[in-house]
Protein backbone atom coordinates (compact mmCIF):
# COMPACT_ATOMS: atom_id res chain seq x y z
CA UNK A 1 116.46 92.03 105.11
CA UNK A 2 112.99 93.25 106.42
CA UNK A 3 114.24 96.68 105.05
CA UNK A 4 115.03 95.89 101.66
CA UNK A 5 111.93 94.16 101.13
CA UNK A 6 109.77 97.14 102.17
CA UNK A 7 111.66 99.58 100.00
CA UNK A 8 111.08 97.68 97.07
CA UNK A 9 107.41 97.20 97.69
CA UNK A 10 107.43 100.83 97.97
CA UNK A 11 109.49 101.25 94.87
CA UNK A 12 107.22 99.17 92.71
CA UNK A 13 103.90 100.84 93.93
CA UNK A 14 104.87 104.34 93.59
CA UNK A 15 103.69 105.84 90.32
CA UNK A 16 103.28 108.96 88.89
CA UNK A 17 99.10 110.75 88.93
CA UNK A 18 98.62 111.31 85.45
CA UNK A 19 95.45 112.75 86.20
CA UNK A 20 95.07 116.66 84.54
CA UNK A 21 94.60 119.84 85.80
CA UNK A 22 91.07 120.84 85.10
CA UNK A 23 88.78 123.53 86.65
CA UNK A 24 86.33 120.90 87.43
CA UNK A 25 86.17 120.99 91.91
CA UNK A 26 85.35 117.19 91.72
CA UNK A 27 88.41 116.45 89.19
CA UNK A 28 90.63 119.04 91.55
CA UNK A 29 89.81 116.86 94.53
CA UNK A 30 90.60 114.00 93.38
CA UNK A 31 93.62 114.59 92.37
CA UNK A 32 94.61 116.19 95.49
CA UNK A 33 93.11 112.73 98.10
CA UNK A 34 96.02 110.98 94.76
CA UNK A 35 98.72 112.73 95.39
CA UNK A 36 98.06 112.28 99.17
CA UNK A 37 98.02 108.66 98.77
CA UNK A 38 100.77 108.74 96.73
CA UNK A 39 102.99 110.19 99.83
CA UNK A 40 101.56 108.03 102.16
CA UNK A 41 102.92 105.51 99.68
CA UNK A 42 106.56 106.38 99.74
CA UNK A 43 106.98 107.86 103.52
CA UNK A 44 104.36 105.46 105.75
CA UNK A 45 105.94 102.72 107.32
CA UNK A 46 103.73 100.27 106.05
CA UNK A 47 103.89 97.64 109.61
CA UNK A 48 102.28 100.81 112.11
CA UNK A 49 98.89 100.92 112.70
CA UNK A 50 98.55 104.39 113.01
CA UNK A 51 100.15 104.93 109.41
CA UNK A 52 97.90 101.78 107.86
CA UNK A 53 94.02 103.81 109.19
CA UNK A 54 95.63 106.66 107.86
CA UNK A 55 96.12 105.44 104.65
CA UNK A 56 92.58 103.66 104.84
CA UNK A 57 91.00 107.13 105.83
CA UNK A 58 92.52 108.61 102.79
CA UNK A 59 91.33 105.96 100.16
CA UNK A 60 87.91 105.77 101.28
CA UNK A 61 88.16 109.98 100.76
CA UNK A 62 89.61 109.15 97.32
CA UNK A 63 86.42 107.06 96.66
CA UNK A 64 83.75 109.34 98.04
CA UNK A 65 85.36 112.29 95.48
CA UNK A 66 85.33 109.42 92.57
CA UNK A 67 81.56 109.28 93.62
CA UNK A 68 81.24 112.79 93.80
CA UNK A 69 82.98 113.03 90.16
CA UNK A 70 80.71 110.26 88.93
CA UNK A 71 77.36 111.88 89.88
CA UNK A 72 78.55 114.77 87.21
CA UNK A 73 76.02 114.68 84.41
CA UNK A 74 78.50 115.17 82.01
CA UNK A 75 80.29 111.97 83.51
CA UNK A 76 76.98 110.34 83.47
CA UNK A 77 75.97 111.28 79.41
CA UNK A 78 79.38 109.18 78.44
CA UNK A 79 79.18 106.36 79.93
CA UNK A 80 76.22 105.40 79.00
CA UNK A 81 77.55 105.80 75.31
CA UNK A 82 80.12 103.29 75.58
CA UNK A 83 79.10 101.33 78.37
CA UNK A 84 79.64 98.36 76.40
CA UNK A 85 83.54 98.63 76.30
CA UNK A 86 85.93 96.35 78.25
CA UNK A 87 86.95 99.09 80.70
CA UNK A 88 83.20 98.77 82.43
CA UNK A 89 83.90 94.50 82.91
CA UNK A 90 87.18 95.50 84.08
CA UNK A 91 85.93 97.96 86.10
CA UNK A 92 82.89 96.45 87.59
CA UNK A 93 85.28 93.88 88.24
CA UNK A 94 87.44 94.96 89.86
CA UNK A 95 85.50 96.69 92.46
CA UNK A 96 83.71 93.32 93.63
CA UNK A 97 87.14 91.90 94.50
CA UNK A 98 88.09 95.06 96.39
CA UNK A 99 84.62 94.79 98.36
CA UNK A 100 86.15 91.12 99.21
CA UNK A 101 89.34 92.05 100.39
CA UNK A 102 87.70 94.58 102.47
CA UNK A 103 85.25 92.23 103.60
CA UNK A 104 87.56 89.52 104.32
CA UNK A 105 90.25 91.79 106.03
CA UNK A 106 87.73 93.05 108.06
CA UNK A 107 86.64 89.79 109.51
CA UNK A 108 90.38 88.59 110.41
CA UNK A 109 91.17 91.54 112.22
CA UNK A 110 87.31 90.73 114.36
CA UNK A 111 88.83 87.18 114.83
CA UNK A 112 91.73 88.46 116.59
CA UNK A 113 90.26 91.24 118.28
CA UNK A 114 88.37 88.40 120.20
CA UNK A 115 91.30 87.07 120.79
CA UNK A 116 92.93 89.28 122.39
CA UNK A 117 89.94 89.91 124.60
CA UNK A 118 89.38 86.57 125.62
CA UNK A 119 93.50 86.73 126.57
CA UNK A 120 93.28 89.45 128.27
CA UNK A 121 90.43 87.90 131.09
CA UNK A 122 92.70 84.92 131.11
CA UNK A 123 95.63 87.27 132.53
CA UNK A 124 93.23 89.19 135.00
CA UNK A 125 93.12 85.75 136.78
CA UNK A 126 94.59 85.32 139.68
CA UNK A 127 96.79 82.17 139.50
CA UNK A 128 95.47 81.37 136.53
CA UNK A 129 98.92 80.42 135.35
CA UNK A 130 96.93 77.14 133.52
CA UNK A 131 94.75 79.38 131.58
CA UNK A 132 97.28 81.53 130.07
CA UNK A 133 98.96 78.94 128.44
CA UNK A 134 95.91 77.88 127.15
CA UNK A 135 94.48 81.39 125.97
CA UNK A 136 97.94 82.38 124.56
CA UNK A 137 98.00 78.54 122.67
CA UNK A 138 94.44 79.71 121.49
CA UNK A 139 95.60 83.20 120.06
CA UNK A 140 98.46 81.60 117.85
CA UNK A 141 95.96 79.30 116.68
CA UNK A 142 94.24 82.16 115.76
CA UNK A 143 97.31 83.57 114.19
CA UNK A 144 97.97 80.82 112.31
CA UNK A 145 94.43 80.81 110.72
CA UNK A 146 94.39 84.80 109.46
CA UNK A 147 98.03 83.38 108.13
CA UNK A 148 95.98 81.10 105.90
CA UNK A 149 93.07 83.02 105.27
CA UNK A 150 95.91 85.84 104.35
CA UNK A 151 97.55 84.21 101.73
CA UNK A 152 94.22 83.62 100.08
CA UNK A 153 93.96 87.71 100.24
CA UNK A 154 97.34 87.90 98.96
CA UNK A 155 96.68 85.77 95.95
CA UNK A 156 93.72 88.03 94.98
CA UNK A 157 95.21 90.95 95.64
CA UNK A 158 98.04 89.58 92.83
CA UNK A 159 95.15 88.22 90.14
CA UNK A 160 93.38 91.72 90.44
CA UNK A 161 96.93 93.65 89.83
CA UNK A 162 97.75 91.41 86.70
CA UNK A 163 93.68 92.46 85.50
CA UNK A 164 94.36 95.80 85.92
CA UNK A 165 94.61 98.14 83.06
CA UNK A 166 94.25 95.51 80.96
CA UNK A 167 92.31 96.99 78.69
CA UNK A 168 91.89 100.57 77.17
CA UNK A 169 89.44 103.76 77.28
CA UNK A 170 88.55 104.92 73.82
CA UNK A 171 88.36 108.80 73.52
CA UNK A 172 85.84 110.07 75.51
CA UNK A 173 84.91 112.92 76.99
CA UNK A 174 87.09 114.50 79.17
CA UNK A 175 84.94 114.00 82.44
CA UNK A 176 84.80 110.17 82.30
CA UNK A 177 88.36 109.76 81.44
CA UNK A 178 89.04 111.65 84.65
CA UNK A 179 86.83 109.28 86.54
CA UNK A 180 88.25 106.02 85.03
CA UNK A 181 91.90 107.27 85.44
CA UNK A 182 91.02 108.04 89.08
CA UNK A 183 89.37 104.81 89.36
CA UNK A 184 92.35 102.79 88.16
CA UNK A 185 95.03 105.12 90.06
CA UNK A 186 92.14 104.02 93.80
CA UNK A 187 92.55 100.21 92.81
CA UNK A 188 96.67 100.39 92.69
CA UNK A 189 96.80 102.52 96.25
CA UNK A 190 93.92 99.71 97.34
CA UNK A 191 96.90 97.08 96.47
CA UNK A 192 99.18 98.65 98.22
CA UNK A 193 97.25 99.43 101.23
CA UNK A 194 96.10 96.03 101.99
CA UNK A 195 99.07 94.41 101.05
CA UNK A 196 100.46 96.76 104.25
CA UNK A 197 97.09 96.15 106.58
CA UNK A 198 97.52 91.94 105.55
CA UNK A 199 101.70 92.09 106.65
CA UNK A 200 101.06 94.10 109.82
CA UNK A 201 98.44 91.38 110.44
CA UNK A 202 100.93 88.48 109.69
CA UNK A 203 103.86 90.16 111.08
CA UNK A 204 104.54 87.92 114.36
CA UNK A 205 107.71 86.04 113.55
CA UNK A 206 106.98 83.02 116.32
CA UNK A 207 103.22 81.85 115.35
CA UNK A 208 104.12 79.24 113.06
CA UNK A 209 102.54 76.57 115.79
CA UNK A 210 99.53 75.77 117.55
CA UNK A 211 100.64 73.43 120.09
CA UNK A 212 101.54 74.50 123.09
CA UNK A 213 104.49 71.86 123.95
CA UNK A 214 105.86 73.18 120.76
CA UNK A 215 105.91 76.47 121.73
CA UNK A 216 107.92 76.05 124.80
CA UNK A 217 110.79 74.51 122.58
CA UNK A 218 110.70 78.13 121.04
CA UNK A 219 110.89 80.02 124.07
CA UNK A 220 114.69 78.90 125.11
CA UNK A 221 115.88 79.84 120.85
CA UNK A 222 117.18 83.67 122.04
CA UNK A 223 116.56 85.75 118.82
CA UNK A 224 118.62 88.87 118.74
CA UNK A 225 116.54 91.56 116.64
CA UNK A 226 118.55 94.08 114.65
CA UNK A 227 118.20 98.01 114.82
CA UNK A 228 116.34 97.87 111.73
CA UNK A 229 113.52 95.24 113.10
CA UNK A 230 113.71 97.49 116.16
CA UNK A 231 112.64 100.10 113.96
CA UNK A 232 109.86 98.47 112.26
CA UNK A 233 108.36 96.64 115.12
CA UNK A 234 104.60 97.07 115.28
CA UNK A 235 101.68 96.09 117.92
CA UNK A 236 101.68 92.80 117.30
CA UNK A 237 104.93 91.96 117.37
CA UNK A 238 104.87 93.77 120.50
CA UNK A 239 102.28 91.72 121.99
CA UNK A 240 104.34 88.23 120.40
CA UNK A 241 107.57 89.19 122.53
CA UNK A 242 105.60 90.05 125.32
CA UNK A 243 103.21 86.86 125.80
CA UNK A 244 106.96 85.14 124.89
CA UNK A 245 109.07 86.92 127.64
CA UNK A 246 105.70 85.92 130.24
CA UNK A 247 106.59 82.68 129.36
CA UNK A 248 109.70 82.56 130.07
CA UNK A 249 109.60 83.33 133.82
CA UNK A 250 109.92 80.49 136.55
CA UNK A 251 108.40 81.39 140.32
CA UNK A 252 109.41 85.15 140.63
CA UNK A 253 105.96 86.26 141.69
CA UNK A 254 107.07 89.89 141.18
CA UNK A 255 109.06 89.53 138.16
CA UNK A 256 105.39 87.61 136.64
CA UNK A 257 102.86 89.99 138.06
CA UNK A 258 105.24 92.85 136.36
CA UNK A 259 105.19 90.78 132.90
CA UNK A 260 101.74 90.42 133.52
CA UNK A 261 100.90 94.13 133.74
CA UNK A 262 103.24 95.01 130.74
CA UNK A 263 101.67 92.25 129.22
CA UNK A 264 97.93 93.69 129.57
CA UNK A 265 99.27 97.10 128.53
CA UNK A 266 100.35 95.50 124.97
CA UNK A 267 97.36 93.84 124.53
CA UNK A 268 94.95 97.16 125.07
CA UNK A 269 96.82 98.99 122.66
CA UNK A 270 96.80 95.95 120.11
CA UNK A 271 93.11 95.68 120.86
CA UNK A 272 92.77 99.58 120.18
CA UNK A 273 94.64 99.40 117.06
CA UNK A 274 92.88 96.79 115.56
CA UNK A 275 89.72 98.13 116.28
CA UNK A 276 90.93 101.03 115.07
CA UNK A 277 91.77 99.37 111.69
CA UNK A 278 88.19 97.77 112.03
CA UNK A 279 86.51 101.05 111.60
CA UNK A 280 88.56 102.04 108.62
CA UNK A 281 87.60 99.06 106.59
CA UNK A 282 83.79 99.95 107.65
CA UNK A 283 84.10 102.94 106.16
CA UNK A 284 86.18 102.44 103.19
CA UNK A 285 83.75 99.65 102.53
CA UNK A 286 80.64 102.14 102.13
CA UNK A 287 82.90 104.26 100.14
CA UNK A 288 83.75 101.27 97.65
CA UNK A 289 80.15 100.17 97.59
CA UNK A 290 78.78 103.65 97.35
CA UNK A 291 81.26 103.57 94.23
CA UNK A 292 80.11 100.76 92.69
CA UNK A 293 76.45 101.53 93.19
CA UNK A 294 77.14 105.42 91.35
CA UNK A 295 78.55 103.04 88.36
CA UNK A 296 75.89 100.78 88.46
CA UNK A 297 73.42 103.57 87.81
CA UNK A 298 74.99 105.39 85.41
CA UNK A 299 75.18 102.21 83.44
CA UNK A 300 71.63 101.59 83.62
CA UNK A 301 70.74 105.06 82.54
């Protein structure tokens, strides 16, 4: 069940922020943008668009307090006295491969963006009955290549959680442990996060084919959803039953131009979304490299 599943994602990413109390206004705000994640965590459905930027917009604010808490001199002084340790590598790592998730999630969601546009002209045609088949055969095309390119995200997104916290911080002082543990604590909400952003991506249950011939076959298999996939239905699946339901209408010219205009509707709000989700990755990219840069330099110090 599509509920089951999510609760235990949920279940296994939900952690306790071990982070202390301190007096510090850096260390205090980033503990606060940690516990907010960690609700978004365990009350965002993790297949809506609106609760996905949200959780974006709060772990890019996460990283611009870690920066914030790494420009601290005291922060600065001890790192530079063990900058040799494991931690950094694992570190250092680890935020390249975040930057590439980013990166890469960012240019799926551009693909089909495009896609939808381009669909969308093909609708505004009048009798253009030939052309939407064609532009909806080229959009789950499109689907079926962020599919790939997502399991390739997934894959990384599982190498960098077996990496992380694999090794240890020796004593230190109290400023840098604050600003590793908050480091650590961003790149398990990052896991989450785009493991939600990559399924509400992938969540069409009917683009498993590019051909158009095959997709017809599909059209007459009635699927009946449950309450619970009611529940958890997000734009794109919206869009998917929609472009489905066109299909499946003979010569009623009301009944199409009524599909049709539903049909638009779906895709503006898809197109809004995603663009939405676009500008979230934009930003929590400059966070993450404004991160890694503020490590870099303290390093080098």
């Amino acid at each position: 069940m599509a509920s089951s599943t999510l609760m235990q994602q949920k279940q296994y990413h939900v952690r306790s922020i071990s982070l202390p109390a301190r007096s510090d206004p850096c260390t205090i705000r980033v503990t606060e943008e940690l516990n907010k994640l960690k609700a978004w965590e365990t009350t965002a459905c993790p297949l809506k668009a609106e609760a996905i930027l949200g959780g974006l917009s709060g772990l890019a604010e996460l990283y611009e307090c870690i920066y914030n808490l790494l420009q601290s001199p005291h922060a600065q002084q001890a790192q530079v006295s063990i900058h040799q340790e494991n931690w950094v590598d694992e570190v250092l790592d680890g935020s390249v491969r975040l930057l590439d998730l980013c990166d890469n999630s960012r240019n799926i969601l551009l693909q089909m963006r495009e896609a939808l546009q381009v669909l969308q002209i093909a609708l505004r045609r009048r009798g253009g009955e030939a052309s939407w088949e064609s532009s909806i055969s080229d959009y789950i095309c499109c689907q079926k290549k962020a599919k790939k390119e997502i399991e390739k995200c997934l894959g990384e997104l599982k190498r960098l959680e077996v990496k992380l916290g694999s090794s240890s911080l020796p004593d230190s002082d109290h400023h840098l442990s604050a600003a590793v543990d908050a480091l650590q604590e961003a790149s398990h909400s990052s896991i989450c996060l785009f493991r939600s952003l990559l399924s509400f991506i992938s969540s069409s249950s009917r683009t498993r084919t590019s051909k158009w011939s095959l997709v017809t076959k599909l059209l007459h298999k009635e699927q009946e959803a449950t309450k619970e996939d009611q529940k958890l239905e997000n734009e794109v699946k919206s869009v998917d039953d929609s472009l489905y339901a066109l299909c499946r209408l003979n010569s009623n010219y009301d009944a199409k131009v009524e599909r049709v205009r539903e049909t638009q509707k779906r895709l503006k709000a898809m197109e809004g979304s995603v663009e939405g989700l676009e500008e979230g990755l934009e930003r929590l990219l400059k966070s993450l490299i404004q991160t890694r840069v503020a490590l870099l330099n303290n390093l080098c110090l």
